[in-house]
N, C-alpha and C. Protein backbone atom coordinates (compact mmCIF):
# COMPACT_ATOMS: atom_id res chain seq x y z
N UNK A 1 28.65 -0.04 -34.84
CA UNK A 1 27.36 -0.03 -35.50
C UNK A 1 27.52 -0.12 -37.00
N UNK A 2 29.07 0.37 -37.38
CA UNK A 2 28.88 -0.14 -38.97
C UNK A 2 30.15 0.38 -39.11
N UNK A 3 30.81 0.11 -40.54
CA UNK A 3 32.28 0.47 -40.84
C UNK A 3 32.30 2.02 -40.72
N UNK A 4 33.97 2.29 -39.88
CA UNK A 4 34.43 3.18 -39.63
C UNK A 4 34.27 3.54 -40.96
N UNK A 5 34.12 5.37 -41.52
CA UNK A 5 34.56 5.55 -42.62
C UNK A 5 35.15 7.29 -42.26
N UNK A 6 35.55 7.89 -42.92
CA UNK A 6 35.74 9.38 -43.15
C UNK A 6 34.99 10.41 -43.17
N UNK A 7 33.53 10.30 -42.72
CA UNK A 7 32.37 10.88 -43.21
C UNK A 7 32.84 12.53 -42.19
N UNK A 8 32.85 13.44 -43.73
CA UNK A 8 33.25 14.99 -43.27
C UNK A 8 31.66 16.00 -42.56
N UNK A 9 31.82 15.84 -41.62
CA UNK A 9 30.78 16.65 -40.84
C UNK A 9 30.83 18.14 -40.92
N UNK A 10 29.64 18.95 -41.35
CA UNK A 10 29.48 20.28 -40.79
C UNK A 10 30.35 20.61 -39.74
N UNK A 11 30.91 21.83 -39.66
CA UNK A 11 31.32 22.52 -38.17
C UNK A 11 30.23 22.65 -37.33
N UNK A 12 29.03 22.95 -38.29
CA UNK A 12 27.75 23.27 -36.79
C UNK A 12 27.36 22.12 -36.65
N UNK A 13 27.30 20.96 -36.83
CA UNK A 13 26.97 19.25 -36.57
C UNK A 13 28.14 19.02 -35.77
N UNK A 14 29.74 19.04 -35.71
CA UNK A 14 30.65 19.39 -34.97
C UNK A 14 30.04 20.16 -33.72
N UNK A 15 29.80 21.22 -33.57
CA UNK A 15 29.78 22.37 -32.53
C UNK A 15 28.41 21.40 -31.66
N UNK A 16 27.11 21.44 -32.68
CA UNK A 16 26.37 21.03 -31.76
C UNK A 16 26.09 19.59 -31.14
N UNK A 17 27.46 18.99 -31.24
CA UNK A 17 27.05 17.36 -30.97
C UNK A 17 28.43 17.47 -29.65
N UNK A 18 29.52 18.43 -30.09
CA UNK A 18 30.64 18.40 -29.26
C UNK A 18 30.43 18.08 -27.68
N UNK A 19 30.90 17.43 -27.36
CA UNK A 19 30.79 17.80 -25.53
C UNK A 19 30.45 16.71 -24.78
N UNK A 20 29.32 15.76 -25.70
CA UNK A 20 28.05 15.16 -25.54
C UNK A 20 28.48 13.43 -25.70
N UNK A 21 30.09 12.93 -25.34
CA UNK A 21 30.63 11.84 -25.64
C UNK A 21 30.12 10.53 -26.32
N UNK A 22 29.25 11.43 -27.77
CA UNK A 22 28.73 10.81 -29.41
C UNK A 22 30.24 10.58 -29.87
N UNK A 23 30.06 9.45 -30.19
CA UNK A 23 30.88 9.00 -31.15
C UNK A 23 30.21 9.14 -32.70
N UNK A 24 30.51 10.60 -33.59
CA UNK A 24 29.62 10.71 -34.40
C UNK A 24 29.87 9.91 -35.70
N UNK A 25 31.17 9.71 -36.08
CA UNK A 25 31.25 8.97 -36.91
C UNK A 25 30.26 7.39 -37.11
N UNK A 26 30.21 6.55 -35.84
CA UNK A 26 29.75 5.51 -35.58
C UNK A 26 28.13 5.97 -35.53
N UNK A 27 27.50 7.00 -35.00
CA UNK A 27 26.12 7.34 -34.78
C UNK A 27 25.51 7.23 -36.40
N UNK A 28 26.15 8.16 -37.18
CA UNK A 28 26.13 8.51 -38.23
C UNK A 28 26.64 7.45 -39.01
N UNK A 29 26.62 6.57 -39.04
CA UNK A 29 27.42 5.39 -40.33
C UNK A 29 26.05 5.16 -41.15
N UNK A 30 26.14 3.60 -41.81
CA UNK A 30 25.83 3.65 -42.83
C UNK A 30 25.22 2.16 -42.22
N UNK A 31 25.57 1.77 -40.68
CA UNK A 31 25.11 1.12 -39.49
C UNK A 31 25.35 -0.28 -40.44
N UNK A 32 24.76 -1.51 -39.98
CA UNK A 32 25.07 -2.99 -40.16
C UNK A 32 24.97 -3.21 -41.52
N UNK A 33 23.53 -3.30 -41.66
CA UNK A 33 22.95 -3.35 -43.15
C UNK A 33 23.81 -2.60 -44.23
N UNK A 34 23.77 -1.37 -44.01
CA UNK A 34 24.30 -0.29 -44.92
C UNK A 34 25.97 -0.68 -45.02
N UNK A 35 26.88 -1.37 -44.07
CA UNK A 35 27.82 -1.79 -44.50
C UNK A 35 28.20 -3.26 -44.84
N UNK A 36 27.00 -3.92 -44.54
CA UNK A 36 27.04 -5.44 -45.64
C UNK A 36 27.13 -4.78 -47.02
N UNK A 37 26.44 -4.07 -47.13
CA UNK A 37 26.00 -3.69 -48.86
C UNK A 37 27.12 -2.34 -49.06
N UNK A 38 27.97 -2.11 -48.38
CA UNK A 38 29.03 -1.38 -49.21
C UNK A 38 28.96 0.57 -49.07
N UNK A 39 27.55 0.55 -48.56
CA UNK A 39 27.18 2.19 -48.46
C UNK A 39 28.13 2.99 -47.57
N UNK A 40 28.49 3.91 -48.29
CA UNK A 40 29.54 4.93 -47.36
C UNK A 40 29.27 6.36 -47.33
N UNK A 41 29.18 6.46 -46.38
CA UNK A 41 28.30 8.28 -46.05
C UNK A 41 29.91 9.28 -46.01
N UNK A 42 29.77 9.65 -46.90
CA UNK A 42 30.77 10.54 -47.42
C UNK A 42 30.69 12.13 -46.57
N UNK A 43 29.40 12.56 -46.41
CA UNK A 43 29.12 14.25 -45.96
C UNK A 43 27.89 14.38 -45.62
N UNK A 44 27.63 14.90 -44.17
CA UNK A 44 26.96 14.89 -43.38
C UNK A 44 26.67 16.29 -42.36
N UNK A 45 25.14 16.90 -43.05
CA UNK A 45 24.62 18.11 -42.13
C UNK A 45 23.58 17.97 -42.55
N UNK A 46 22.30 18.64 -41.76
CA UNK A 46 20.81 18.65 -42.02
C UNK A 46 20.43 19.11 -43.22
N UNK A 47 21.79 20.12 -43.74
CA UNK A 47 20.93 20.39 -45.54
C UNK A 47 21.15 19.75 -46.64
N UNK A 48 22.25 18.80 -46.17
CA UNK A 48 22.50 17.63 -47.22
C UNK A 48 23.15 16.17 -47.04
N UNK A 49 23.05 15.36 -47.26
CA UNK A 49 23.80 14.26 -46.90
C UNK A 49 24.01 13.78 -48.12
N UNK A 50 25.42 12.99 -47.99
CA UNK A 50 26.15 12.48 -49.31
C UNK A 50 26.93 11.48 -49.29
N UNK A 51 26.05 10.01 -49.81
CA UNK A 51 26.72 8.91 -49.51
C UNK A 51 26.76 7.79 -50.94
N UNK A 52 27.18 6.58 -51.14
CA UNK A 52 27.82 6.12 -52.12
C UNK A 52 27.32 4.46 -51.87
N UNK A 53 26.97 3.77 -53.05
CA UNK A 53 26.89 2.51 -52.81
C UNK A 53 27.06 1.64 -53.97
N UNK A 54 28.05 0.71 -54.12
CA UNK A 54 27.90 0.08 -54.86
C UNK A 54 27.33 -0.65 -55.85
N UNK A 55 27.26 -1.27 -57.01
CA UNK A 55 25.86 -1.91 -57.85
C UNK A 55 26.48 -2.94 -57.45
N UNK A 56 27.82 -3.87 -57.42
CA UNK A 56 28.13 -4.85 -57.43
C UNK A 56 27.63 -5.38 -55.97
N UNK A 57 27.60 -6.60 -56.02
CA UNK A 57 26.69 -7.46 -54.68
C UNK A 57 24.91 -6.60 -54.15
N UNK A 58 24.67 -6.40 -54.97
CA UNK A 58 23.48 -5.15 -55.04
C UNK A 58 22.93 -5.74 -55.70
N UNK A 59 22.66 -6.11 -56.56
CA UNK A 59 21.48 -7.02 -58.06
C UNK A 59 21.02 -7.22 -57.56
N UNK A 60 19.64 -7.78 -58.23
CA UNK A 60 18.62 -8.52 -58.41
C UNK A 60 18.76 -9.62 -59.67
N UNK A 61 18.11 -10.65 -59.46
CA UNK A 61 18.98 -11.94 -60.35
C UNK A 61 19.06 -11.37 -62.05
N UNK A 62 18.78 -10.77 -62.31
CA UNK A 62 18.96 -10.23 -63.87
C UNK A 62 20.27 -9.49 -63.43
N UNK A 63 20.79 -9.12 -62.88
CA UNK A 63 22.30 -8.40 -63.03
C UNK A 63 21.80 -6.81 -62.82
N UNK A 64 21.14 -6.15 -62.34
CA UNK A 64 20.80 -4.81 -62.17
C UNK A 64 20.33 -4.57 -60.96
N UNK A 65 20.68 -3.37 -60.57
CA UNK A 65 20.82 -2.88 -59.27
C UNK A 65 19.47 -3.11 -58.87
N UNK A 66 19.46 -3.54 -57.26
CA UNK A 66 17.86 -4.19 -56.95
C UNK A 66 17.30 -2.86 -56.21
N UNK A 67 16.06 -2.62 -56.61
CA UNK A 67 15.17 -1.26 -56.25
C UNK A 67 15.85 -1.26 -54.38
N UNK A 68 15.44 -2.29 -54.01
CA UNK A 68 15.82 -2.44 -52.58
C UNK A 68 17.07 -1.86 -51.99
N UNK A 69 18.07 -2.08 -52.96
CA UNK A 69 19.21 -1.24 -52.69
C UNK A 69 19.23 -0.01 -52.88
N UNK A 70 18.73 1.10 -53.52
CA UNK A 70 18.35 2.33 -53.55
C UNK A 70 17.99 2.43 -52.28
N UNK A 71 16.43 1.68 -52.00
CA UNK A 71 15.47 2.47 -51.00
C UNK A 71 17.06 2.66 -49.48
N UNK A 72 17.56 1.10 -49.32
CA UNK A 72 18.58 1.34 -48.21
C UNK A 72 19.38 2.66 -48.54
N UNK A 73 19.53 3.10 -49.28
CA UNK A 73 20.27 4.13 -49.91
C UNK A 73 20.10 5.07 -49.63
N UNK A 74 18.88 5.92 -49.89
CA UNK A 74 17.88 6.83 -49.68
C UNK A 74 17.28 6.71 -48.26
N UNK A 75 17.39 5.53 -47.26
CA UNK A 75 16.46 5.63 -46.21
C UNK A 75 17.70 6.43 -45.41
N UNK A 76 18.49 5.75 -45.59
CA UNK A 76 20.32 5.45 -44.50
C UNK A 76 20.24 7.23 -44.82
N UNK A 77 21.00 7.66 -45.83
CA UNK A 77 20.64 9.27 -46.00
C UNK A 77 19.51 10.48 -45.42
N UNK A 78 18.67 9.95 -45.81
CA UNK A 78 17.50 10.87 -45.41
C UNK A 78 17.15 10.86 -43.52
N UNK A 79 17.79 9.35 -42.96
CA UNK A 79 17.55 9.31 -41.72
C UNK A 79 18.61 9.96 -41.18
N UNK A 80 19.81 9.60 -41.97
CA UNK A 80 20.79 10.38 -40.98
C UNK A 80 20.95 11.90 -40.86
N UNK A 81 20.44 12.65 -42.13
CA UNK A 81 19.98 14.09 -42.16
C UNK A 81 18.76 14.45 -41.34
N UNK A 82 17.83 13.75 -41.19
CA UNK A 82 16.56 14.07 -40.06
C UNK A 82 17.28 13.70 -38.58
N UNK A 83 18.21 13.28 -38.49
CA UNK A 83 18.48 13.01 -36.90
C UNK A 83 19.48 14.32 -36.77
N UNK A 84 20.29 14.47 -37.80
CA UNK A 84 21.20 15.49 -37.46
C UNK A 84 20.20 16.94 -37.89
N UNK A 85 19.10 17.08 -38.07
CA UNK A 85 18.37 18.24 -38.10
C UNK A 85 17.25 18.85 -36.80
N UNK A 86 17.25 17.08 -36.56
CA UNK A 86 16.45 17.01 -35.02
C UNK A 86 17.52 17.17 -33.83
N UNK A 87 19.00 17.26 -33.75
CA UNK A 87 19.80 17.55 -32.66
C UNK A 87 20.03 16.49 -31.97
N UNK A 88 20.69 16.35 -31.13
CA UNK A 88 20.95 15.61 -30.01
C UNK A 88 19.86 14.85 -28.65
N UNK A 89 18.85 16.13 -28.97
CA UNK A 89 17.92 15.64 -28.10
C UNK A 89 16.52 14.98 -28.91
N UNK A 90 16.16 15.15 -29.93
CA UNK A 90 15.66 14.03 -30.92
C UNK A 90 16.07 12.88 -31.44
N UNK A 91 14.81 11.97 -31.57
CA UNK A 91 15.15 10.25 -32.43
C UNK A 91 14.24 11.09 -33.96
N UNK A 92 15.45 10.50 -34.84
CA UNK A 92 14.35 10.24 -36.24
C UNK A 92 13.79 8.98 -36.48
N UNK A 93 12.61 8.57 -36.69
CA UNK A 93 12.33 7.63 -37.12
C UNK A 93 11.37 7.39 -38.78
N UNK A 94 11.98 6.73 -39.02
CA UNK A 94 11.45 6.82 -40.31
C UNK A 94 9.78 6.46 -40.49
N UNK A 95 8.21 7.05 -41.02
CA UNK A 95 7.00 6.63 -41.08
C UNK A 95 7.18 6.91 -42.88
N UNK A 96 7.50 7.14 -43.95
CA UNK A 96 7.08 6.78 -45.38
C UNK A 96 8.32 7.11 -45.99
N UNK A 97 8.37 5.87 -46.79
CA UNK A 97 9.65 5.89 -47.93
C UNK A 97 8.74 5.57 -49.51
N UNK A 98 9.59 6.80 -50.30
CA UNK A 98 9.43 6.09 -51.72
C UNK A 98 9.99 6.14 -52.60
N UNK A 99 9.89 5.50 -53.45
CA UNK A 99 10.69 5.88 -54.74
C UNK A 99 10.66 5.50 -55.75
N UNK A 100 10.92 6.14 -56.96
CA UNK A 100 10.62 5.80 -58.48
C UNK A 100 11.89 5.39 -58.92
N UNK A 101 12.59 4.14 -59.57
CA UNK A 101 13.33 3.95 -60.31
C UNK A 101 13.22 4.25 -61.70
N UNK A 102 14.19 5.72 -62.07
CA UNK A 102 14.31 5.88 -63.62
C UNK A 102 14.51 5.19 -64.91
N UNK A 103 16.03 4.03 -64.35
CA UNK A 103 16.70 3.60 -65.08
C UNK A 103 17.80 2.59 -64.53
N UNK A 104 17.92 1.26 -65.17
CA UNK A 104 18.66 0.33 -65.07
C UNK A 104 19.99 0.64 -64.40
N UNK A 105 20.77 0.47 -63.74
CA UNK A 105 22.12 0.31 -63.43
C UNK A 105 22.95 -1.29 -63.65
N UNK A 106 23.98 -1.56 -64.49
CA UNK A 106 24.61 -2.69 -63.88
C UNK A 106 25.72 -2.49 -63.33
N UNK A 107 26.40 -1.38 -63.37
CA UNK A 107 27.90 -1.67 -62.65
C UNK A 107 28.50 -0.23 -62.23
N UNK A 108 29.05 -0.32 -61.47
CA UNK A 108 29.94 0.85 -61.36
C UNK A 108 29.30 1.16 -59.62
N UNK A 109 29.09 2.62 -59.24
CA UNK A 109 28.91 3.11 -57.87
C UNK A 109 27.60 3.78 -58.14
N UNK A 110 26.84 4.13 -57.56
CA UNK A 110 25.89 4.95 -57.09
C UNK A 110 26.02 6.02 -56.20
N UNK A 111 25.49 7.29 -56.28
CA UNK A 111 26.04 8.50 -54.92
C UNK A 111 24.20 8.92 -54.44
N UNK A 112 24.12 8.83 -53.75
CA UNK A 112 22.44 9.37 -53.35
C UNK A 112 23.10 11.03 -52.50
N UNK A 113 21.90 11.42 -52.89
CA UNK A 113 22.22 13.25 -52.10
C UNK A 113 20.91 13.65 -51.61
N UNK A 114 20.99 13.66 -50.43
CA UNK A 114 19.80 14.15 -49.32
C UNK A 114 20.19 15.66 -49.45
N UNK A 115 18.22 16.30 -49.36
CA UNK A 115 18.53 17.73 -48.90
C UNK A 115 16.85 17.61 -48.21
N UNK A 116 16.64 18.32 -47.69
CA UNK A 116 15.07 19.40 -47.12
C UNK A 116 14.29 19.51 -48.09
N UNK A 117 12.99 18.85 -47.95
CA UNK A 117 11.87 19.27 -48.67
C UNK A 117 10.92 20.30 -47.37
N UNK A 118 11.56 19.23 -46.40
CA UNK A 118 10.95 20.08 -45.29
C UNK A 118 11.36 20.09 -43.73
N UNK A 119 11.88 20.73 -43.27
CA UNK A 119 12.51 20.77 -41.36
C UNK A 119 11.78 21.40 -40.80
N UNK A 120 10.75 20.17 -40.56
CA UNK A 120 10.44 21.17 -38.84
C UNK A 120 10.72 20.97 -37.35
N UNK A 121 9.94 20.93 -36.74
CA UNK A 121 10.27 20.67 -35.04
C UNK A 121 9.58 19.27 -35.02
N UNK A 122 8.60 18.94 -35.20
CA UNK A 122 8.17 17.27 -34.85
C UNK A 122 8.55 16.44 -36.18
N UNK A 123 9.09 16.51 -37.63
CA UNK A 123 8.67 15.74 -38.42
C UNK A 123 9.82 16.90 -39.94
N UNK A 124 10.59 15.83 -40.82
CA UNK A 124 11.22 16.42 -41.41
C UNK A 124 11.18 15.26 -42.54
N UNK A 125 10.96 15.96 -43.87
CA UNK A 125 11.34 15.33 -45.28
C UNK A 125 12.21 15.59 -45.57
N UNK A 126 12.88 14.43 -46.26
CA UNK A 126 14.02 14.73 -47.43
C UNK A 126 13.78 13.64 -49.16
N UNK A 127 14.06 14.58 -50.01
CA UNK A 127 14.37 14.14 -51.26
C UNK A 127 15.65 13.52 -51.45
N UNK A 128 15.54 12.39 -51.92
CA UNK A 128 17.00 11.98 -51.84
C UNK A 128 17.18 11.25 -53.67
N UNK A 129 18.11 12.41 -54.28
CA UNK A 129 18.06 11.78 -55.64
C UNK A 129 19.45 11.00 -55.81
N UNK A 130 19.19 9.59 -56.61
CA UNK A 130 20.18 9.02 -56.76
C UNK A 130 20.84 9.22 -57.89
N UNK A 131 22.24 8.67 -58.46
CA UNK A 131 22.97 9.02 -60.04
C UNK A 131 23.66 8.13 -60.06
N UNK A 132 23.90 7.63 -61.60
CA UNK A 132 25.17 6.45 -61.27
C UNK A 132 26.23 7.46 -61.86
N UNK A 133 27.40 7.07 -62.26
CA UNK A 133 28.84 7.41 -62.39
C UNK A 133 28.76 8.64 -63.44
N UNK A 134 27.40 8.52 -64.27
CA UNK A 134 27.47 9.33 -65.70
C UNK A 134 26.68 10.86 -65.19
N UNK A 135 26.18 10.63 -63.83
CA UNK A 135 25.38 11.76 -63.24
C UNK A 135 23.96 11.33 -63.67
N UNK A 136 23.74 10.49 -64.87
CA UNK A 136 22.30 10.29 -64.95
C UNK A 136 21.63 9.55 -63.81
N UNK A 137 20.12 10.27 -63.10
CA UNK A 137 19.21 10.04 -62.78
C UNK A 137 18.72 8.29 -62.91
N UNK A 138 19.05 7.93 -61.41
CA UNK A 138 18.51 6.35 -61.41
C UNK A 138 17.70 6.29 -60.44
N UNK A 139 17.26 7.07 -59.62
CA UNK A 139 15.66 6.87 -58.66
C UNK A 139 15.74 8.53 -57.95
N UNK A 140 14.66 8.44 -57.44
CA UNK A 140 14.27 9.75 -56.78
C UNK A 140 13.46 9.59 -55.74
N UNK A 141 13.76 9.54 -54.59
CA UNK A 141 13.21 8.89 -53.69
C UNK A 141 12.30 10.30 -52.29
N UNK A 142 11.57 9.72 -51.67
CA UNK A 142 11.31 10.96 -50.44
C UNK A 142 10.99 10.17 -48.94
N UNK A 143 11.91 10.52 -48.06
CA UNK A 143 11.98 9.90 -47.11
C UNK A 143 11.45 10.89 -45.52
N UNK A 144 10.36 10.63 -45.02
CA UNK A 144 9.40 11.47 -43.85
C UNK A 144 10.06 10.94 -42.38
N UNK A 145 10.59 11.25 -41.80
CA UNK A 145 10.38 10.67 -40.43
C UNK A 145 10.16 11.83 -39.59
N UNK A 146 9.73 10.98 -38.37
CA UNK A 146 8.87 11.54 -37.33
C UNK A 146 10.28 11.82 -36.34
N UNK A 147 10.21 13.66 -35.97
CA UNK A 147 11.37 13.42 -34.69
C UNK A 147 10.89 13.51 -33.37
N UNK A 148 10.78 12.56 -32.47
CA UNK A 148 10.72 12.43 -31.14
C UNK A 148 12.10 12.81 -30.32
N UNK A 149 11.13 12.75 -29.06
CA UNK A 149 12.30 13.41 -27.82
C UNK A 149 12.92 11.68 -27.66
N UNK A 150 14.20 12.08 -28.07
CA UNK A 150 15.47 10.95 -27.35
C UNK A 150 15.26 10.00 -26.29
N UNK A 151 15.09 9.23 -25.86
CA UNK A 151 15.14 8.64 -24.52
C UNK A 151 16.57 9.40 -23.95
N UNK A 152 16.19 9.26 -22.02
CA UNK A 152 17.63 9.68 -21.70
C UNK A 152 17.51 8.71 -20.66
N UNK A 153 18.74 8.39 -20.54
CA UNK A 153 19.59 7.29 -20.06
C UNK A 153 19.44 7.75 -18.60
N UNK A 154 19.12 7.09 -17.46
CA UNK A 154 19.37 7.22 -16.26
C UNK A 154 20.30 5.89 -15.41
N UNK A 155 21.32 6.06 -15.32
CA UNK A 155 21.80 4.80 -14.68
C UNK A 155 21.49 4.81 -13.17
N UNK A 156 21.83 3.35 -12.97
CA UNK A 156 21.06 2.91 -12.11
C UNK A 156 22.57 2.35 -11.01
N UNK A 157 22.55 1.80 -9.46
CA UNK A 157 24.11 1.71 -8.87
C UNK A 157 24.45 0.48 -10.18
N UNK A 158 23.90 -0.30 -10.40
CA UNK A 158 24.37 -1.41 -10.92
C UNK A 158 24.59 -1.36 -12.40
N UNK A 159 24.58 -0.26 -12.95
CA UNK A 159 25.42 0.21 -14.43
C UNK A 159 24.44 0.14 -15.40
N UNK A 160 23.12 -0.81 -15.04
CA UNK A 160 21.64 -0.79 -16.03
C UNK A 160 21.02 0.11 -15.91
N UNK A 161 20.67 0.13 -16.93
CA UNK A 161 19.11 1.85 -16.85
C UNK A 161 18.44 1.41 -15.85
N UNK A 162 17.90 2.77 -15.20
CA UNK A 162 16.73 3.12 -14.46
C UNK A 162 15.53 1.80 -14.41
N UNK A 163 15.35 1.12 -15.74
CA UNK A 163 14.23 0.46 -15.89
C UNK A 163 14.43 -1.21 -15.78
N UNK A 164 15.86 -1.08 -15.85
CA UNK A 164 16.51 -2.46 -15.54
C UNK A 164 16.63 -3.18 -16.54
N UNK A 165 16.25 -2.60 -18.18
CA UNK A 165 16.46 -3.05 -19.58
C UNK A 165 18.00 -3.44 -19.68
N UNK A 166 18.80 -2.69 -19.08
CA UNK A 166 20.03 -2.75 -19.67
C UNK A 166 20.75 -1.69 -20.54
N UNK A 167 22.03 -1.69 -21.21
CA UNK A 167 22.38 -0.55 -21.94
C UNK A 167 20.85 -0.22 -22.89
N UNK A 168 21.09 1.28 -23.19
CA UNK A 168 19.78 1.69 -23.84
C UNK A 168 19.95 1.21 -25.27
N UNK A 169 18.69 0.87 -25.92
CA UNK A 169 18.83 0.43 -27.03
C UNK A 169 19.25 1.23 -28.61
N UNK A 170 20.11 0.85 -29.56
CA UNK A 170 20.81 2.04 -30.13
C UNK A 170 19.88 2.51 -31.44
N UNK A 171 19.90 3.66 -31.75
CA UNK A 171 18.73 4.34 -32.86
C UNK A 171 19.34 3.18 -33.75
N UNK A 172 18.10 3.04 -34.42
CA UNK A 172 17.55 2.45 -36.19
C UNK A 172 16.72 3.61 -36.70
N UNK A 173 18.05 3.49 -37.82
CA UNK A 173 17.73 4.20 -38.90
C UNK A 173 16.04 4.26 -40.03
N UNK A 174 15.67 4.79 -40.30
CA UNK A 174 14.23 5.20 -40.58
C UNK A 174 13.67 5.21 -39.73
C-alpha cells in the first residue's frame, strides 16, 4: 500500500493491534499517493502522529511548496491517528479538511505533528501543525473524520467474501 518505512509505534498500538495478522507498518504508511510525494510517517499513536515530506517534487510552478502538498500531509497524519484511536474494529474516514498556509517554503523537508482536538467514540479531530527545517510555522491544518464499524470479512468456500466482491476493499485514508 505504500513504501515500507520504520514508522515507531506505541506499545499500546503494538498490544492492541497484536494478534490480529495487521501488517501495521503497511496499514499505517503514508499509502500510494503519500509515497509518490516522498511522505514518511516517522511515529505513530492516537495522541500524536509524526511524519515528514519533502518540498522538492512538491511545488507549485513558482518553486514553493504547493498548499496541496500540506493538505496530503495533514490528511495522511490526522487519518492515520483517527484510525489508530478508533482501534481495530473502526474505519476512519475523513468528512472536513483545512488549512491555513502561514508561509512560503522552497526547499528542504517539512515534519507535520498530529495530536487530539478531540477523541470520541463515533468521530475524532486532529490539529495537525506543519514546520519546515527552522521549526517555523508553515500551515495549521484540522482534520474530522467520522469512525465507523470496520467491515468484517466473511469468506466464502471459494476464497471471495461472503458477497462475492472479492478480497475486501483496503481503507483510504481521510
Amino acid at each position: 500500500m505504500g513504501e515500507r518505512t520504520n514508522t515507531l509505534f506505541s506499545p499500546q498500538v503494538i498490544d492492541q493491534w497484536a494478534g490480529l495478522g495487521i501488517d501495521l507498518p503497511a496499514l499505517f504508511s503514508a499509502g500510494d499517493l503519500g509515497s509518490r510525494m516522498g511522505l514518511v510517517v516517522l511515529e505513530a499513536a492516537p495522541e500524536r502522529v509524526v511524519g515528514t515530506l519533502p518540498v522538492a517534487g512538491n511545488t507549485q510552478p513558482y518553486g514553493l511548496l504547493h498548499g496541496g502538498a500540506s493538505a496530503v500531509l495533514a490528511e495522511t497524519l490526522g487519518s492515520i491517528a483517527a484510525m489508530l484511536h478508533g482501534g481495530p474494529n473502526k474505519m476512519a474516514m475523513g468528512v472536513d479538511l483545512s488549512c491555513t498556509h502561514h508561509r512560503p517554503v522552497r526547499a528542504g523537508l517539512i515534519t507535520g505533528v498530529a495530536t487530539p482536538a478531540h477523541a470520541g467514540r463515533t468521530s475524532a479531530t486532529y490539529e495537525i501543525v506543519i514546520t519546515d527545517e527552522r521549526d517555523k510555522r508553515v500551515c495549521t491544518a484540522r482534520l474530522t473524520c467520522a469512525l465507523r464499524p470496520a467491515a468484517q470479512q466473511t469468506p466464502s468456500r471459494d476464497g471471495d467474501n461472503a458477497d462475492g466482491a472479492g478480497a475486501a476493499a483496503e481503507p483510504t485514508e481521510g
